[in-house]
C-alpha atoms as a PDB file:
ATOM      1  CA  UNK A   1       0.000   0.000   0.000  1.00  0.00           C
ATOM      2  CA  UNK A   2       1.131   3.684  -1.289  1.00  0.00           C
ATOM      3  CA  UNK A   3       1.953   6.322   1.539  1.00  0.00           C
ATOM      4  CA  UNK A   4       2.032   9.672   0.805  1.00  0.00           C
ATOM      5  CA  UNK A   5       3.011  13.090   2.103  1.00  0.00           C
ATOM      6  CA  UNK A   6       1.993  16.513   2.113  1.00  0.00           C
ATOM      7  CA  UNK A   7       4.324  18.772   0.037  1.00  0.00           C
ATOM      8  CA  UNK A   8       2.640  22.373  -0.365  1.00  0.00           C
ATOM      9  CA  UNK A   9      -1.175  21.223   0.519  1.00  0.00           C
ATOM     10  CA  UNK A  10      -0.413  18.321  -2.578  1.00  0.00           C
ATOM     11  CA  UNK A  11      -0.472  14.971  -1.695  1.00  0.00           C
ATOM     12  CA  UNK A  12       2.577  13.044  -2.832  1.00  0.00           C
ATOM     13  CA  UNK A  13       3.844   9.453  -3.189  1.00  0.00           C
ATOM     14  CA  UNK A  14       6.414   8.520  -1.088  1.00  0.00           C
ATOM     15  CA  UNK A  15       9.951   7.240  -2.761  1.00  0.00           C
ATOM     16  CA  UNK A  16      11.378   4.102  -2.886  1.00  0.00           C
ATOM     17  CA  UNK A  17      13.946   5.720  -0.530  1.00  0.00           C
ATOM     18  CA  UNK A  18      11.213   7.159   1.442  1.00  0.00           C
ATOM     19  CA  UNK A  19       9.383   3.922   1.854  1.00  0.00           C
ATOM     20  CA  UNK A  20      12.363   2.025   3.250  1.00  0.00           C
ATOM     21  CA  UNK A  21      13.253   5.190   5.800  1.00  0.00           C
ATOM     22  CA  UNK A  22       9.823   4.877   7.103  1.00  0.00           C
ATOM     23  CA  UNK A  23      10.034   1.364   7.359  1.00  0.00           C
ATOM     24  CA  UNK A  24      12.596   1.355   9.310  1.00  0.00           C
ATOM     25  CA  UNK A  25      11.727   4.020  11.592  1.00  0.00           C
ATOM     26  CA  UNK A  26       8.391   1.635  12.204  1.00  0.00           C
ATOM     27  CA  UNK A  27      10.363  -1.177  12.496  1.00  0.00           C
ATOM     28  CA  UNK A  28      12.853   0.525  15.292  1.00  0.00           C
ATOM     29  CA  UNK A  29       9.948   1.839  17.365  1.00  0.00           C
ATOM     30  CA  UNK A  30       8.124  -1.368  17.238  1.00  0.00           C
ATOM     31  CA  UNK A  31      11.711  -3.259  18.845  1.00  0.00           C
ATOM     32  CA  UNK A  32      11.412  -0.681  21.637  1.00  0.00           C
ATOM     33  CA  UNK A  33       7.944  -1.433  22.851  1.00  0.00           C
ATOM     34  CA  UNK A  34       9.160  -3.591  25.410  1.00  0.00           C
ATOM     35  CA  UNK A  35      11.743  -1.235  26.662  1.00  0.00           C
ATOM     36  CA  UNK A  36       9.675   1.211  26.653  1.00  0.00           C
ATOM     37  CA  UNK A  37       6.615  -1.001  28.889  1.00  0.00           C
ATOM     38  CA  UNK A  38       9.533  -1.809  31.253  1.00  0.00           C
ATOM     39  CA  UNK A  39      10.490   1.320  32.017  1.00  0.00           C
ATOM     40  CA  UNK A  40       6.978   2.200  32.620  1.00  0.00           C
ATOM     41  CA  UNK A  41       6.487  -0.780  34.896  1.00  0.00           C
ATOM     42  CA  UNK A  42       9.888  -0.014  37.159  1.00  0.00           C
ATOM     43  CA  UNK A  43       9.116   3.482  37.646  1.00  0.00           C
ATOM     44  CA  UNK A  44       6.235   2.510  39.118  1.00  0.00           C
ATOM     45  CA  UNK A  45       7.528  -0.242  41.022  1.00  0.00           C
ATOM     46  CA  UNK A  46      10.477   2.198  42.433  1.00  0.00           C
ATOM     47  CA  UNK A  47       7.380   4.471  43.286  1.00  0.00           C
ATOM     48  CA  UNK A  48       5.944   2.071  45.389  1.00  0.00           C
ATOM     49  CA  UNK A  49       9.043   0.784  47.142  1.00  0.00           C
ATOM     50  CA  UNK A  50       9.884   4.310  47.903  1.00  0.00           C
ATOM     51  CA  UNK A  51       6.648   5.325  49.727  1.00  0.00           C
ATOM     52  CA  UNK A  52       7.235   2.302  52.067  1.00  0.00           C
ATOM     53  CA  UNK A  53      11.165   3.117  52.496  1.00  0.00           C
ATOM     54  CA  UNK A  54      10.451   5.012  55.876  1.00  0.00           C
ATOM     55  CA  UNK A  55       8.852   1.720  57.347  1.00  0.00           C
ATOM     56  CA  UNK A  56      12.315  -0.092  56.795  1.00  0.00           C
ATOM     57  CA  UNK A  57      14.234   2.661  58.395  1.00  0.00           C
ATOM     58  CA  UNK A  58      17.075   0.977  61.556  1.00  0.00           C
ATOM     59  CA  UNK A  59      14.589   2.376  64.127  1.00  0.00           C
ATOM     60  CA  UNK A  60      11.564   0.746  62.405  1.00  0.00           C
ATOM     61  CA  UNK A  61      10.305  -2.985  62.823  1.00  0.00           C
ATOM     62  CA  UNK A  62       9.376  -3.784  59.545  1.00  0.00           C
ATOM     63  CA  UNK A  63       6.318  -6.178  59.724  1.00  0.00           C
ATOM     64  CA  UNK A  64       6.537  -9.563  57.684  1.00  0.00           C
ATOM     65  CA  UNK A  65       3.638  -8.751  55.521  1.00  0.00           C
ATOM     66  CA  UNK A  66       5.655  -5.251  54.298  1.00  0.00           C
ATOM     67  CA  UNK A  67       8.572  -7.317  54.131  1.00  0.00           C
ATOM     68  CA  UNK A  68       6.661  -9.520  51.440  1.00  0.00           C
ATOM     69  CA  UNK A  69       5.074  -6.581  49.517  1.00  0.00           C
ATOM     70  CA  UNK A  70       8.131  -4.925  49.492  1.00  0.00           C
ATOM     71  CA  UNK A  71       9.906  -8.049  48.136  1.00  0.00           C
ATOM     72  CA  UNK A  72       7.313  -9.412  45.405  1.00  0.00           C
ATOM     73  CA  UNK A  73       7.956  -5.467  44.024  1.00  0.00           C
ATOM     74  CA  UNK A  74      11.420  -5.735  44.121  1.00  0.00           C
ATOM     75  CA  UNK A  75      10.770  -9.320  42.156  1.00  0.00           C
ATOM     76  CA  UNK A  76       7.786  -7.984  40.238  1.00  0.00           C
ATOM     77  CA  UNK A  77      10.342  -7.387  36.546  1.00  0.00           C
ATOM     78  CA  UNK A  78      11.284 -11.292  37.212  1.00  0.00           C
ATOM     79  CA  UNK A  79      10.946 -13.207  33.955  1.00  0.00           C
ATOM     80  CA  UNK A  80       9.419 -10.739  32.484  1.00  0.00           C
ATOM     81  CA  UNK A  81      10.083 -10.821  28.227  1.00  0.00           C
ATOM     82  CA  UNK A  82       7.339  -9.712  26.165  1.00  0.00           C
ATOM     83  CA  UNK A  83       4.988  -6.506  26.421  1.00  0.00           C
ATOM     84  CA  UNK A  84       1.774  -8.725  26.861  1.00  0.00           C
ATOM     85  CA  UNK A  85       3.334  -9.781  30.013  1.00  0.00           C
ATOM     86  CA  UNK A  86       4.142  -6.520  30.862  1.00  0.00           C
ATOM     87  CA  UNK A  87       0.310  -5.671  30.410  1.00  0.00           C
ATOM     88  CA  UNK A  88      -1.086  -8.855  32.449  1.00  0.00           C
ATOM     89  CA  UNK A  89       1.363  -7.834  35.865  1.00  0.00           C
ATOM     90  CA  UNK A  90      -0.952  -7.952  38.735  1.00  0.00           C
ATOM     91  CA  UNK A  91       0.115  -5.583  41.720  1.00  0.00           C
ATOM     92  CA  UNK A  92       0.588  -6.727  45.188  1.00  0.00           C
ATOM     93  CA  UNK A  93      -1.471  -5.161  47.350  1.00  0.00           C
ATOM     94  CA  UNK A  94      -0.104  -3.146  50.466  1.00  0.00           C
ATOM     95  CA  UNK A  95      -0.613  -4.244  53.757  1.00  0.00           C
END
């Protein structure tokens, strides 16, 4: 299928050269989903661990159930390879 681009309010045919640019500029962006749904996904994780990081201060006892949340975040990226994984993770919920 034809692609074509605006040059001066005309429509225009992309190039041969043109066609393979775009191509690959799909192609790159499409190999960078996942990175880009993992990032997503440990900035939110860090998020989380963060708001509890006062409960695991020295002069703190850190209950076992925060000690699990806080752990099944830290492990939440484990095994982890594709971006429909990346869409099914299911958060722990905080104690």
């Amino acid at each position: 299928m034809a692609r074509f681009k605006l040059v001066n309010g005309v429509s225009v045919q992309l190039t041969a050269e043109e066609e393979a640019a775009r191509d690959a500029e799909e192609a790159a962006f499409a190999a960078g989903a996942f990175n880009r749904a993992i990032a997503g996904v440990r900035s939110k994780r860090n998020a989380l661990i963060a708001a509890t990081d006062y409960l695991a201060l020295s002069d703190n006892t850190l209950s076992a159930e925060m000690s699990t949340y806080r752990q099944a975040l830290r492990d939440i990226t484990n095994g982890i390879t594709t971006v429909e994984q990346v869409n099914a993770i299911t958060w722990p919920t905080k104690p």
